[in-house]
PDB file of N, CA and C in Angstrom:
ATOM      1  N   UNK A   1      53.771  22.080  -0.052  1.00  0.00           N
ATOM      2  CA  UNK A   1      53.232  22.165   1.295  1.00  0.00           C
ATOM      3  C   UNK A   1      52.081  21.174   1.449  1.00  0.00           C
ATOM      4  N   UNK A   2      51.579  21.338   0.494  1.00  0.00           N
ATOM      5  CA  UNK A   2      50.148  20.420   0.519  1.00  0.00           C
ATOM      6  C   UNK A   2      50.521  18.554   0.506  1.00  0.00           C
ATOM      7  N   UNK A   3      51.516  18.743  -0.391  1.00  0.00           N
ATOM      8  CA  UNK A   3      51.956  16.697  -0.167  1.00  0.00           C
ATOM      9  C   UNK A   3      52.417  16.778   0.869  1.00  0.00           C
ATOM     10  N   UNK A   4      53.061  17.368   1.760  1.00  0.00           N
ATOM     11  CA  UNK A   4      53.708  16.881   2.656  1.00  0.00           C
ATOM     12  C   UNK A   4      52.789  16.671   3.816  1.00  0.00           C
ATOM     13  N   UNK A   5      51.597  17.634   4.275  1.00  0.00           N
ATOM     14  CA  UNK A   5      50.531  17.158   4.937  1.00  0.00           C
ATOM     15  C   UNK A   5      49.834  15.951   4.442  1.00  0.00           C
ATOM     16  N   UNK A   6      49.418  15.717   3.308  1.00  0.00           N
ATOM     17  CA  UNK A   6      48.723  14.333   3.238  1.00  0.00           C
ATOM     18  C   UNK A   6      49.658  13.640   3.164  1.00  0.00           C
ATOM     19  N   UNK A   7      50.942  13.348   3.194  1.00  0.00           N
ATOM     20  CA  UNK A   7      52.000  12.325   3.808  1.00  0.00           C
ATOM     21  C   UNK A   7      52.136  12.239   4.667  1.00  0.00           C
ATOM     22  N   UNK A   8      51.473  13.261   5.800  1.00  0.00           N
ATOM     23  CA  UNK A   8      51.868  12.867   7.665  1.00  0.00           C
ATOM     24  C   UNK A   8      50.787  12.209   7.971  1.00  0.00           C
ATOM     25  N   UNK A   9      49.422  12.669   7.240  1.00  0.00           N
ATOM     26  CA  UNK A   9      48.172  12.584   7.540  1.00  0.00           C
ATOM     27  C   UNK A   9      48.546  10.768   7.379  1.00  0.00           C
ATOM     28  N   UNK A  10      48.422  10.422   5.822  1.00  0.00           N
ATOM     29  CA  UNK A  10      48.166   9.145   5.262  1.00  0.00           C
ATOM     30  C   UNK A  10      49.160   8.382   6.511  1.00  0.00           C
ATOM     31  N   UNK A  11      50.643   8.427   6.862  1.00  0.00           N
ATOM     32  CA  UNK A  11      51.361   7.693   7.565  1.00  0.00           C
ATOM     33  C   UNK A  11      50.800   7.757   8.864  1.00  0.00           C
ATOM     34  N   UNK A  12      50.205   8.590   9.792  1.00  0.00           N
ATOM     35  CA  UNK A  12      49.982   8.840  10.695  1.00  0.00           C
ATOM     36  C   UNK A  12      49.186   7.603  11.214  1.00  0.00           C
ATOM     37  N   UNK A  13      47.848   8.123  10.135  1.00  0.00           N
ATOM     38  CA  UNK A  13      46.588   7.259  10.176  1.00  0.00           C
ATOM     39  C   UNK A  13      47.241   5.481   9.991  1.00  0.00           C
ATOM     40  N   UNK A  14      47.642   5.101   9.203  1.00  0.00           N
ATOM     41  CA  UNK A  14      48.328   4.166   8.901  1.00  0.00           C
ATOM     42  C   UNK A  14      49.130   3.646   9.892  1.00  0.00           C
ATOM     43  N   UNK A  15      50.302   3.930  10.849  1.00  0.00           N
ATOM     44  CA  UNK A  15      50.823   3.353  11.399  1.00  0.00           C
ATOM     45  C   UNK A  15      49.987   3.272  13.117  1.00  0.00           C
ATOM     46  N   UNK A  16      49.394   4.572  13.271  1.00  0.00           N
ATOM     47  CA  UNK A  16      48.654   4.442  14.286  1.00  0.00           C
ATOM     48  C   UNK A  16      47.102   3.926  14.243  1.00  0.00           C
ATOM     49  N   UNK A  17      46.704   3.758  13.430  1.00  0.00           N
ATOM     50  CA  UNK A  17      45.317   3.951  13.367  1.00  0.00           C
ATOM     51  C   UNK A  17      44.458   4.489  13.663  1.00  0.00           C
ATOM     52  N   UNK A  18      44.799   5.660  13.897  1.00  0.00           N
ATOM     53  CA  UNK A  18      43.566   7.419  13.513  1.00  0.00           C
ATOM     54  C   UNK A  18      43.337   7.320  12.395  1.00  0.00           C
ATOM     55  N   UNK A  19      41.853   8.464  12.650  1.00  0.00           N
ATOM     56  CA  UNK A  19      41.322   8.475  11.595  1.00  0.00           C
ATOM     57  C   UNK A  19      41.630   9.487  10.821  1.00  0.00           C
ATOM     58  N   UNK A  20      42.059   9.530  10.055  1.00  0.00           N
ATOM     59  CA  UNK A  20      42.430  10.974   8.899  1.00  0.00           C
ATOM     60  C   UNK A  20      41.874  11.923   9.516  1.00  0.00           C
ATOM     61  N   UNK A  21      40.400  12.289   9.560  1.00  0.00           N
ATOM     62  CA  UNK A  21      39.787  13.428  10.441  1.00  0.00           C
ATOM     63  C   UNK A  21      40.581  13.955  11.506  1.00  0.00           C
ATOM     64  N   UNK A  22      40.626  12.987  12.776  1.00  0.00           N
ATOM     65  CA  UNK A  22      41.788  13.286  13.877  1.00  0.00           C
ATOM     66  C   UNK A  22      42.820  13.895  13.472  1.00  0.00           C
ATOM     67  N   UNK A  23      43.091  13.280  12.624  1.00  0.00           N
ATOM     68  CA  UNK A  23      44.827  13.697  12.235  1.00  0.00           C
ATOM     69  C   UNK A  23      44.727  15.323  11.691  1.00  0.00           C
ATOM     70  N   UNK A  24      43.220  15.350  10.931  1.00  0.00           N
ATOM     71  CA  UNK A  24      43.293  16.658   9.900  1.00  0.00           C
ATOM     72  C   UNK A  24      43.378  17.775  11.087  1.00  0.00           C
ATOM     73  N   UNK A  25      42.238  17.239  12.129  1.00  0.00           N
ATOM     74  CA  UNK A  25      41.868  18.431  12.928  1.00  0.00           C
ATOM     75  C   UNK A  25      42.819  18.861  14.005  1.00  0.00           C
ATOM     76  N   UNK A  26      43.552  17.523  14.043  1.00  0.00           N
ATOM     77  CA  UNK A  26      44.369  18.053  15.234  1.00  0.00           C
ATOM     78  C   UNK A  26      45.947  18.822  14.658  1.00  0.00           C
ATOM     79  N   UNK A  27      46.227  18.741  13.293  1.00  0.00           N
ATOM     80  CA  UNK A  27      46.931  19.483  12.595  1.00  0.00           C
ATOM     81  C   UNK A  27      46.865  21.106  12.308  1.00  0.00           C
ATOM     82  N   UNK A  28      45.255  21.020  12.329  1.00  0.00           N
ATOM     83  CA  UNK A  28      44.670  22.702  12.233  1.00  0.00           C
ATOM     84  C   UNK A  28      45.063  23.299  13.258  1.00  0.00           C
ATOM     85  N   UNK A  29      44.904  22.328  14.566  1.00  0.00           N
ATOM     86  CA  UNK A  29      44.671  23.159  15.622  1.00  0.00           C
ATOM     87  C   UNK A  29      46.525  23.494  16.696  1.00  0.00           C
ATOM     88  N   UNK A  30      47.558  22.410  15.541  1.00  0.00           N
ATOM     89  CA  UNK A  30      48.856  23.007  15.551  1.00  0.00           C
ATOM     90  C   UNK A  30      48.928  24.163  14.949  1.00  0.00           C
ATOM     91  N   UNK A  31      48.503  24.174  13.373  1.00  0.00           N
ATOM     92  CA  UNK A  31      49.261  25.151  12.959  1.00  0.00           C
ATOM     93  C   UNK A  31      48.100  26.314  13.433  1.00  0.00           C
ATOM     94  N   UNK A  32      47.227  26.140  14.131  1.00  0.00           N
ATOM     95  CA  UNK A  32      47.013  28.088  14.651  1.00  0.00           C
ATOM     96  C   UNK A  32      47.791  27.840  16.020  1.00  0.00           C
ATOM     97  N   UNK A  33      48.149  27.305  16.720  1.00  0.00           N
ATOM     98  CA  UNK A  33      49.017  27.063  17.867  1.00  0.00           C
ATOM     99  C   UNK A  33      50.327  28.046  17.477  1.00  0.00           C
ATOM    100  N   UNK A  34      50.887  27.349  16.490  1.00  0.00           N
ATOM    101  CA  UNK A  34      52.104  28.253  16.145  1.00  0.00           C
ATOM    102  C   UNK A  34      51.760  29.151  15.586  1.00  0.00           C
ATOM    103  N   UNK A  35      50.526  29.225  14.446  1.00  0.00           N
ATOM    104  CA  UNK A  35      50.377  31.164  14.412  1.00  0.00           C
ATOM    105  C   UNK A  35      50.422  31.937  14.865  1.00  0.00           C
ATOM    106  N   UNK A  36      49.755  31.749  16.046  1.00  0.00           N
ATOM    107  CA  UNK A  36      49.167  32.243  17.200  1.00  0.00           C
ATOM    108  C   UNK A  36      50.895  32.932  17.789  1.00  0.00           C
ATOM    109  N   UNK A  37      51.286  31.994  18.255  1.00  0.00           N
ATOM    110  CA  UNK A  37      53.153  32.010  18.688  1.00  0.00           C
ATOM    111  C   UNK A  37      53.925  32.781  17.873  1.00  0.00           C
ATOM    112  N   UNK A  38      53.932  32.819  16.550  1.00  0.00           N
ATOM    113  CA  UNK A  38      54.929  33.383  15.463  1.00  0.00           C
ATOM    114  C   UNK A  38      54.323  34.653  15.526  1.00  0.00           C
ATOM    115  N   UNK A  39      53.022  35.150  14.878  1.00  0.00           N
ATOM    116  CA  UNK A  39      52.791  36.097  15.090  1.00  0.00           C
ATOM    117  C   UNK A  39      51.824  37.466  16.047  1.00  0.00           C
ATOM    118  N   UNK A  40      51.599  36.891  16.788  1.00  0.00           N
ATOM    119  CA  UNK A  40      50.471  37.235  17.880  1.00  0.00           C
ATOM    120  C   UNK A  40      50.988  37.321  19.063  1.00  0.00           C
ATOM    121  N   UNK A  41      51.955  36.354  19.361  1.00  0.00           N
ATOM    122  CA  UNK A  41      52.173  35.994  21.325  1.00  0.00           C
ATOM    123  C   UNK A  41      53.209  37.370  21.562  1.00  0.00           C
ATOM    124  N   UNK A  42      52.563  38.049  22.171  1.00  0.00           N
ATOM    125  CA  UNK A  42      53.337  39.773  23.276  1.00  0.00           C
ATOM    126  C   UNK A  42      53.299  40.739  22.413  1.00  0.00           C
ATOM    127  N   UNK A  43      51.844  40.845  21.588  1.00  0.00           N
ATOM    128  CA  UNK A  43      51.611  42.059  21.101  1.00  0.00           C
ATOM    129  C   UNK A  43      50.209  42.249  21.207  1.00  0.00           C
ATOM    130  N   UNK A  44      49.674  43.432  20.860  1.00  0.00           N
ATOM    131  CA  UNK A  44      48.021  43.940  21.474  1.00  0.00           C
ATOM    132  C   UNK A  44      47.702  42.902  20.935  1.00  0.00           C
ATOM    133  N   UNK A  45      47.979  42.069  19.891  1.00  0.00           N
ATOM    134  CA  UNK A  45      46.395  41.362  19.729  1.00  0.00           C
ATOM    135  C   UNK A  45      46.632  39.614  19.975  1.00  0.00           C
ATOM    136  N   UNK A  46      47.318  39.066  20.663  1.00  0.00           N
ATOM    137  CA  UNK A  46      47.696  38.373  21.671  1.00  0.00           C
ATOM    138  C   UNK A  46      46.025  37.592  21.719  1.00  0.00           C
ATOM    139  N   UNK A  47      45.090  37.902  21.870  1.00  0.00           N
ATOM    140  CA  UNK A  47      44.262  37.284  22.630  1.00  0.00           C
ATOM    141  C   UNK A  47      43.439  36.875  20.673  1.00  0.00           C
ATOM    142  N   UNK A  48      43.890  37.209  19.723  1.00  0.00           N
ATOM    143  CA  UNK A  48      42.967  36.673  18.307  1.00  0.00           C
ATOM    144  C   UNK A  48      42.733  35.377  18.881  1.00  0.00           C
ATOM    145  N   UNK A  49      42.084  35.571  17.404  1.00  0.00           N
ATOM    146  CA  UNK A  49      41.367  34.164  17.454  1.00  0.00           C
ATOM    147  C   UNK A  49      41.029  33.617  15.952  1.00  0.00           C
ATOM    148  N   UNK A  50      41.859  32.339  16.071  1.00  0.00           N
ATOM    149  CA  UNK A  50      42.441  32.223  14.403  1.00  0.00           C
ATOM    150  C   UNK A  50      41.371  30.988  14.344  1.00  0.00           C
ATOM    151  N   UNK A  51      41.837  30.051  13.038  1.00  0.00           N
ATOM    152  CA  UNK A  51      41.194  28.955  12.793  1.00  0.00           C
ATOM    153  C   UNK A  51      41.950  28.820  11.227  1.00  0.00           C
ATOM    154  N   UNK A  52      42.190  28.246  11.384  1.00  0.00           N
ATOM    155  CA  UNK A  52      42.969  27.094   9.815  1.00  0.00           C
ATOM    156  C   UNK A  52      42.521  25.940   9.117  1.00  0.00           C
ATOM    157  N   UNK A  53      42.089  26.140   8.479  1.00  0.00           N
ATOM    158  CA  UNK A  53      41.390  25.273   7.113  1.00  0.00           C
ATOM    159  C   UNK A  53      42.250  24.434   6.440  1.00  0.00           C
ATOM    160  N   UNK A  54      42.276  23.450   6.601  1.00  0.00           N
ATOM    161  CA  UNK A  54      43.245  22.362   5.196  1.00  0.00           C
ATOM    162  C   UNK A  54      42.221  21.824   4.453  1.00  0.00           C
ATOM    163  N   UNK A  55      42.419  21.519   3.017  1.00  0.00           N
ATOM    164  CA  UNK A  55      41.360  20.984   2.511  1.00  0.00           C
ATOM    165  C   UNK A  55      42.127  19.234   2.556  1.00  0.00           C
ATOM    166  N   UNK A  56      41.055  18.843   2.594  1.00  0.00           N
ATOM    167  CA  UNK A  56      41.590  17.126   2.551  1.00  0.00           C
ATOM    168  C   UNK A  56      41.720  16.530   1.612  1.00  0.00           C
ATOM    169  N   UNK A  57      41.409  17.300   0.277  1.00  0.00           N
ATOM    170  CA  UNK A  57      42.275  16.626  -1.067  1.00  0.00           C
ATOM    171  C   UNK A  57      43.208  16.844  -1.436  1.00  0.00           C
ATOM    172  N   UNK A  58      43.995  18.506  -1.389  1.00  0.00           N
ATOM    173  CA  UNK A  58      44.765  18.971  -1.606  1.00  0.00           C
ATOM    174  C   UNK A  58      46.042  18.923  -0.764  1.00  0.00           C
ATOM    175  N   UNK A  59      45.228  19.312   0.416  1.00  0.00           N
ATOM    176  CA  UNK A  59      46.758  19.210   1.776  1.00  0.00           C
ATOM    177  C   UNK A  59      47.053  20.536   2.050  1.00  0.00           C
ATOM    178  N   UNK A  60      46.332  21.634   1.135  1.00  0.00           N
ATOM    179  CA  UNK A  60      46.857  23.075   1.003  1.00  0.00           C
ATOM    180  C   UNK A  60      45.930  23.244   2.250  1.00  0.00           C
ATOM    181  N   UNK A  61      46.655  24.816   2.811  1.00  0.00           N
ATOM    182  CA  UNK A  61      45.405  25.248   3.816  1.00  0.00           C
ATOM    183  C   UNK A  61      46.260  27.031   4.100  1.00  0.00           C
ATOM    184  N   UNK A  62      44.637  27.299   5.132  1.00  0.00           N
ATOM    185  CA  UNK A  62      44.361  28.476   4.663  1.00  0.00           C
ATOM    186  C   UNK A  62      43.972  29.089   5.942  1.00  0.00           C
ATOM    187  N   UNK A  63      44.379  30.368   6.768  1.00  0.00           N
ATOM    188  CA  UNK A  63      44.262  30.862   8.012  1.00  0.00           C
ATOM    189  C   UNK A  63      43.507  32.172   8.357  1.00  0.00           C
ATOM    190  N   UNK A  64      42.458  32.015   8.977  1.00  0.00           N
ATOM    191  CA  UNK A  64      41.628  33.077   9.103  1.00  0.00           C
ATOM    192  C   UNK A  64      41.576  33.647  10.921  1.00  0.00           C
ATOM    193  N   UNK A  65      41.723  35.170  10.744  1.00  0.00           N
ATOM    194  CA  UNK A  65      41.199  35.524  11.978  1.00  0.00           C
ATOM    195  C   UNK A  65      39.983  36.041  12.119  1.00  0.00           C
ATOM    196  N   UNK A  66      39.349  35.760  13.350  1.00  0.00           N
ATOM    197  CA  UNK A  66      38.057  35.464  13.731  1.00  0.00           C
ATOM    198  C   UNK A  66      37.766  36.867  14.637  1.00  0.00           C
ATOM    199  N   UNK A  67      36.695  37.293  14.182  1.00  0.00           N
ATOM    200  CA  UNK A  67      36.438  38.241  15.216  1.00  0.00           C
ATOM    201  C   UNK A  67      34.401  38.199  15.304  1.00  0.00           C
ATOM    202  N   UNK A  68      34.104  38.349  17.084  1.00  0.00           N
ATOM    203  CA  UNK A  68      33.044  38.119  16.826  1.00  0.00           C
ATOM    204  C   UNK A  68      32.374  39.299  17.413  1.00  0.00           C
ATOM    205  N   UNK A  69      31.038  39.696  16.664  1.00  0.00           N
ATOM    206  CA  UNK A  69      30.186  40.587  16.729  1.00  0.00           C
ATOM    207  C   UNK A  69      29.713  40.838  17.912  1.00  0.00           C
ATOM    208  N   UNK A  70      30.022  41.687  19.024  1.00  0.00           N
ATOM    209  CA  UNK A  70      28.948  41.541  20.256  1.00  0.00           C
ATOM    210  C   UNK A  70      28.272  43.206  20.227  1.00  0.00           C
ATOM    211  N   UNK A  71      27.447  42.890  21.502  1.00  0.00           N
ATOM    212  CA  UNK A  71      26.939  44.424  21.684  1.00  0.00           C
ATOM    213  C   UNK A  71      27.678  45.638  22.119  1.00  0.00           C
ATOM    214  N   UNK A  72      27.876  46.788  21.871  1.00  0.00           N
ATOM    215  CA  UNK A  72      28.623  47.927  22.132  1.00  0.00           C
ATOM    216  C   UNK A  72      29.144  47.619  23.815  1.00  0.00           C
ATOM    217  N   UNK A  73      28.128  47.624  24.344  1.00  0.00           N
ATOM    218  CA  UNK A  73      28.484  47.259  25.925  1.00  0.00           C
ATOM    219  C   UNK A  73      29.284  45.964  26.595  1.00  0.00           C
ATOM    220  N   UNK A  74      29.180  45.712  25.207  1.00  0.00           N
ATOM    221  CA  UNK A  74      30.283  44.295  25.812  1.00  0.00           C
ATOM    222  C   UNK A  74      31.730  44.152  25.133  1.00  0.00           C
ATOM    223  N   UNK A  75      32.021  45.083  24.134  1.00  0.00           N
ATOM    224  CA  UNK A  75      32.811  44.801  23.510  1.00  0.00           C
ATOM    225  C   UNK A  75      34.361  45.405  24.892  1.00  0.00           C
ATOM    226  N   UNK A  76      34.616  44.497  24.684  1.00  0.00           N
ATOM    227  CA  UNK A  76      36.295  44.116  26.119  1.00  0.00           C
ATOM    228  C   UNK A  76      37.456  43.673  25.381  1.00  0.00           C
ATOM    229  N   UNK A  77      37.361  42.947  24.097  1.00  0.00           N
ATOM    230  CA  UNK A  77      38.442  42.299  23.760  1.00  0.00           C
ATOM    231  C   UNK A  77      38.531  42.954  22.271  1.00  0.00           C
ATOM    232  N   UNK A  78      39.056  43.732  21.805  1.00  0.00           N
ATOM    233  CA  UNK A  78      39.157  44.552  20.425  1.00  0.00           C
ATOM    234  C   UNK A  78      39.991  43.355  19.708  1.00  0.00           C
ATOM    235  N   UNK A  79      41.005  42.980  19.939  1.00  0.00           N
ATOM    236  CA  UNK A  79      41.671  41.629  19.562  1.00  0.00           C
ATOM    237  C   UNK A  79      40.617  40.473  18.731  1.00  0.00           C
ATOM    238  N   UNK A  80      39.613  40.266  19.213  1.00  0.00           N
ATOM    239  CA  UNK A  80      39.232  38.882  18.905  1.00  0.00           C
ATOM    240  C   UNK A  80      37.002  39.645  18.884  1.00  0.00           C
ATOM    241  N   UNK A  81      37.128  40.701  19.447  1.00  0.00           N
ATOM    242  CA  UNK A  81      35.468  40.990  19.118  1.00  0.00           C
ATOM    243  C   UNK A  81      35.080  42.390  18.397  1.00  0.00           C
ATOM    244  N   UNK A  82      34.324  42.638  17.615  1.00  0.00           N
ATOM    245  CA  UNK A  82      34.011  43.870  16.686  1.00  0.00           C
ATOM    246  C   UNK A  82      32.766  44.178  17.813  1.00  0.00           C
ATOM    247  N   UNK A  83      32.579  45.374  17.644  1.00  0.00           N
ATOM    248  CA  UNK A  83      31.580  46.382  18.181  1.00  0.00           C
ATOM    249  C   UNK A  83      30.613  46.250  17.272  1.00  0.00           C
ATOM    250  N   UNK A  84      29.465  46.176  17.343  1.00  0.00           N
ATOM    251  CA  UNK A  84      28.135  45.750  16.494  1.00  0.00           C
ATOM    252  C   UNK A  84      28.198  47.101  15.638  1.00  0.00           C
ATOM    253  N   UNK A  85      28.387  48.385  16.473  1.00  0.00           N
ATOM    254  CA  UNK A  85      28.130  49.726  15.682  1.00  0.00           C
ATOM    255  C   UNK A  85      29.280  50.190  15.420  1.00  0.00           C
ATOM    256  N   UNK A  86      30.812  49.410  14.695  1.00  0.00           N
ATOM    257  CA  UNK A  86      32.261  49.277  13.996  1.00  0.00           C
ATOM    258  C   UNK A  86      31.110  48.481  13.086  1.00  0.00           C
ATOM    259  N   UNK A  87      30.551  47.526  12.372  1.00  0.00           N
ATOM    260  CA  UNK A  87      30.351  46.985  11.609  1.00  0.00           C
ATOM    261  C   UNK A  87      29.142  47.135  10.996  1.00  0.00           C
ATOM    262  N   UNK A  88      29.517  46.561   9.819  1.00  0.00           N
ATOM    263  CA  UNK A  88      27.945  46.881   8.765  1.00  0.00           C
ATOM    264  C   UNK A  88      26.742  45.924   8.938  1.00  0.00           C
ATOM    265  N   UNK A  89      25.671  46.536   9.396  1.00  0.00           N
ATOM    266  CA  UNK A  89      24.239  45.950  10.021  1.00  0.00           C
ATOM    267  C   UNK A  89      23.194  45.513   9.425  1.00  0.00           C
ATOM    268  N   UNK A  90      23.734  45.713   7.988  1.00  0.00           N
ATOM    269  CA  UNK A  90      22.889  45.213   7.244  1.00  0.00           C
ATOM    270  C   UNK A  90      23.514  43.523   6.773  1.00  0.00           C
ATOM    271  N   UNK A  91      25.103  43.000   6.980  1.00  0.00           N
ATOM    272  CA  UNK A  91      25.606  42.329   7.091  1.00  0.00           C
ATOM    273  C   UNK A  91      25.650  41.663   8.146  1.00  0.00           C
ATOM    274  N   UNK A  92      25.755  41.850   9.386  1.00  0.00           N
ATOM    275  CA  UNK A  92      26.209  41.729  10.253  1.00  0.00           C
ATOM    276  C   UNK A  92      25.427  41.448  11.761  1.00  0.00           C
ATOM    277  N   UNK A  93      25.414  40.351  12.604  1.00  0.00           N
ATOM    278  CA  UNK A  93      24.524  40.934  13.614  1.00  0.00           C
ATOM    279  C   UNK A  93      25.315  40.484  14.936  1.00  0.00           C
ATOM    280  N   UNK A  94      24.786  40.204  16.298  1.00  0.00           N
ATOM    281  CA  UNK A  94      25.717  40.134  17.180  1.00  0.00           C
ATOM    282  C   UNK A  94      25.700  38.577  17.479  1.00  0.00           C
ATOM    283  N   UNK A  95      26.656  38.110  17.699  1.00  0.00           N
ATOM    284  CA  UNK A  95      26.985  36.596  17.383  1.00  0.00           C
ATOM    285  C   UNK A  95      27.689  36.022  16.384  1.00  0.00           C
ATOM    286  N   UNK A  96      27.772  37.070  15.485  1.00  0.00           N
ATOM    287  CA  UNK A  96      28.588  36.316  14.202  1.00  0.00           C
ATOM    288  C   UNK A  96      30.097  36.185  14.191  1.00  0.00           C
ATOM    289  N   UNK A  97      30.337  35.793  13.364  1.00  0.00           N
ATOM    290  CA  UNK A  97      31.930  35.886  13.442  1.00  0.00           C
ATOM    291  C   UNK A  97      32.074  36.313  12.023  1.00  0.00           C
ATOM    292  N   UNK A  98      33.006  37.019  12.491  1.00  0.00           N
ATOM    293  CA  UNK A  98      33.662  37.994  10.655  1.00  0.00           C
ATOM    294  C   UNK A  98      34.886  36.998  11.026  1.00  0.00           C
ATOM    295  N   UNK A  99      35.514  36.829   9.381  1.00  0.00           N
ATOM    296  CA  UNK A  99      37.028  36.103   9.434  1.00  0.00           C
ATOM    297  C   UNK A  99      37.462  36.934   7.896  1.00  0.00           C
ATOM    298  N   UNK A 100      38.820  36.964   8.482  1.00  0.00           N
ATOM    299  CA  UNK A 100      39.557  37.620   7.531  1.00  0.00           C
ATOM    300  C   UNK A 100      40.828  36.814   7.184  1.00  0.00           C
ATOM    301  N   UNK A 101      41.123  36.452   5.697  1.00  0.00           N
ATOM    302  CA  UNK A 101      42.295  35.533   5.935  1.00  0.00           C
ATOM    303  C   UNK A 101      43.297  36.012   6.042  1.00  0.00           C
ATOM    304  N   UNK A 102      44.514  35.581   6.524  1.00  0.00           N
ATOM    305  CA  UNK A 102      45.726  36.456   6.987  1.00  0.00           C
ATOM    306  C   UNK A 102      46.958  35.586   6.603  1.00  0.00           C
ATOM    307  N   UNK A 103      47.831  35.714   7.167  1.00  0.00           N
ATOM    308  CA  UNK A 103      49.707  34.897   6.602  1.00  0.00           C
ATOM    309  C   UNK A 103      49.121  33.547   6.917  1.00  0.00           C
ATOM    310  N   UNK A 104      49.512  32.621   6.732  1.00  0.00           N
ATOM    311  CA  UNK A 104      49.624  30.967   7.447  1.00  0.00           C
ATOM    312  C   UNK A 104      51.364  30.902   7.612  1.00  0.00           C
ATOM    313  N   UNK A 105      51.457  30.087   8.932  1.00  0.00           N
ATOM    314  CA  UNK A 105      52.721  29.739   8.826  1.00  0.00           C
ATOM    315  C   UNK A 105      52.989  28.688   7.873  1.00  0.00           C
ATOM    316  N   UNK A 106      54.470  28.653   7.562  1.00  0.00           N
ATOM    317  CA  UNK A 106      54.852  27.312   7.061  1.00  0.00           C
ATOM    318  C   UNK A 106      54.622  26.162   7.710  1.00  0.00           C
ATOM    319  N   UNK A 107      54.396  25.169   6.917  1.00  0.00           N
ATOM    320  CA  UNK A 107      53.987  23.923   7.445  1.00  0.00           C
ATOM    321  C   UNK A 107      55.022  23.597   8.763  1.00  0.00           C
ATOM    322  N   UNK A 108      56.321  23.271   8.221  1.00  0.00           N
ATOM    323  CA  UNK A 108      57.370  22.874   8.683  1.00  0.00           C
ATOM    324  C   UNK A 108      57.285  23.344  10.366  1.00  0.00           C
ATOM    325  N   UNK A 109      57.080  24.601  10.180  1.00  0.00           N
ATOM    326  CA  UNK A 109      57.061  25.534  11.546  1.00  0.00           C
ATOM    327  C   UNK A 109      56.159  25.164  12.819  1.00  0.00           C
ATOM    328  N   UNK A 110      55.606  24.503  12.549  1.00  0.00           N
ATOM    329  CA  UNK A 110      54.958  23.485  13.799  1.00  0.00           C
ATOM    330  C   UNK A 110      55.623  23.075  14.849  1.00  0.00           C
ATOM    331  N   UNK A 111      56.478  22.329  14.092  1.00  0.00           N
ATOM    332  CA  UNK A 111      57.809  21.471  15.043  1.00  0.00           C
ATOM    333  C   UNK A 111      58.349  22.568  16.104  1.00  0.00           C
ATOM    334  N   UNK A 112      58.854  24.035  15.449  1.00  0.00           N
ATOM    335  CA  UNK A 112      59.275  24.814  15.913  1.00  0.00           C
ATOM    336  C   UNK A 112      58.852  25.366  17.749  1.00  0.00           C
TER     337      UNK A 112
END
């Protein structure tokens, strides 16, 4: 999985002339596109909120959902925000983001 991203990356950059970065980030922000799609799109939690990590030596990468800390009175979106008093306060305050890592799709599955 991992060569085959730094083979789109390296050709990418190469025939177009982007910069690897571009290429890395705008790859992340496919594969939570299709996470998002494969496993999330028309069920309660529909509205997460992912973020995907590739490392740029390896090519491997790694998918976390995001949930962020607000105040009891604001919490609206259980999907994508924790309740300050659901979480531990000695950890935790309002603004943060907790991430938990979860499935990644297959690379391939982008295209899809």
């Amino acid at each position: 999985m991992g060569r085959e991203i730094l083979t789109v990356v390296e050709t990418v950059s190469n025939e177009k002339g982007v910069s690897r970065e571009a290429i890395f980030e705008a790859l992340e922000q496919a594969l939570v596109a299709a996470t998002k799609k494969r496993f999330y799109e028309g069920t309660h939690a529909e509205e997460a909120q992912l973020r995907v990590e590739i490392d740029r030596k390896t090519g491997d990468y790694r998918t976390f959902r995001q949930w962020t800390v607000v105040a009891d009175e604001d919490h609206e979106m259980p999907a994508c925000q924790d309740a300050i008093s659901d979480v531990d306060p000695a950890k935790w305050s309002i603004g943060d983001v907790r991430e938990l890592e979860v499935e990644s799709i297959e690379f391939g599955r982008i295209a899809a």
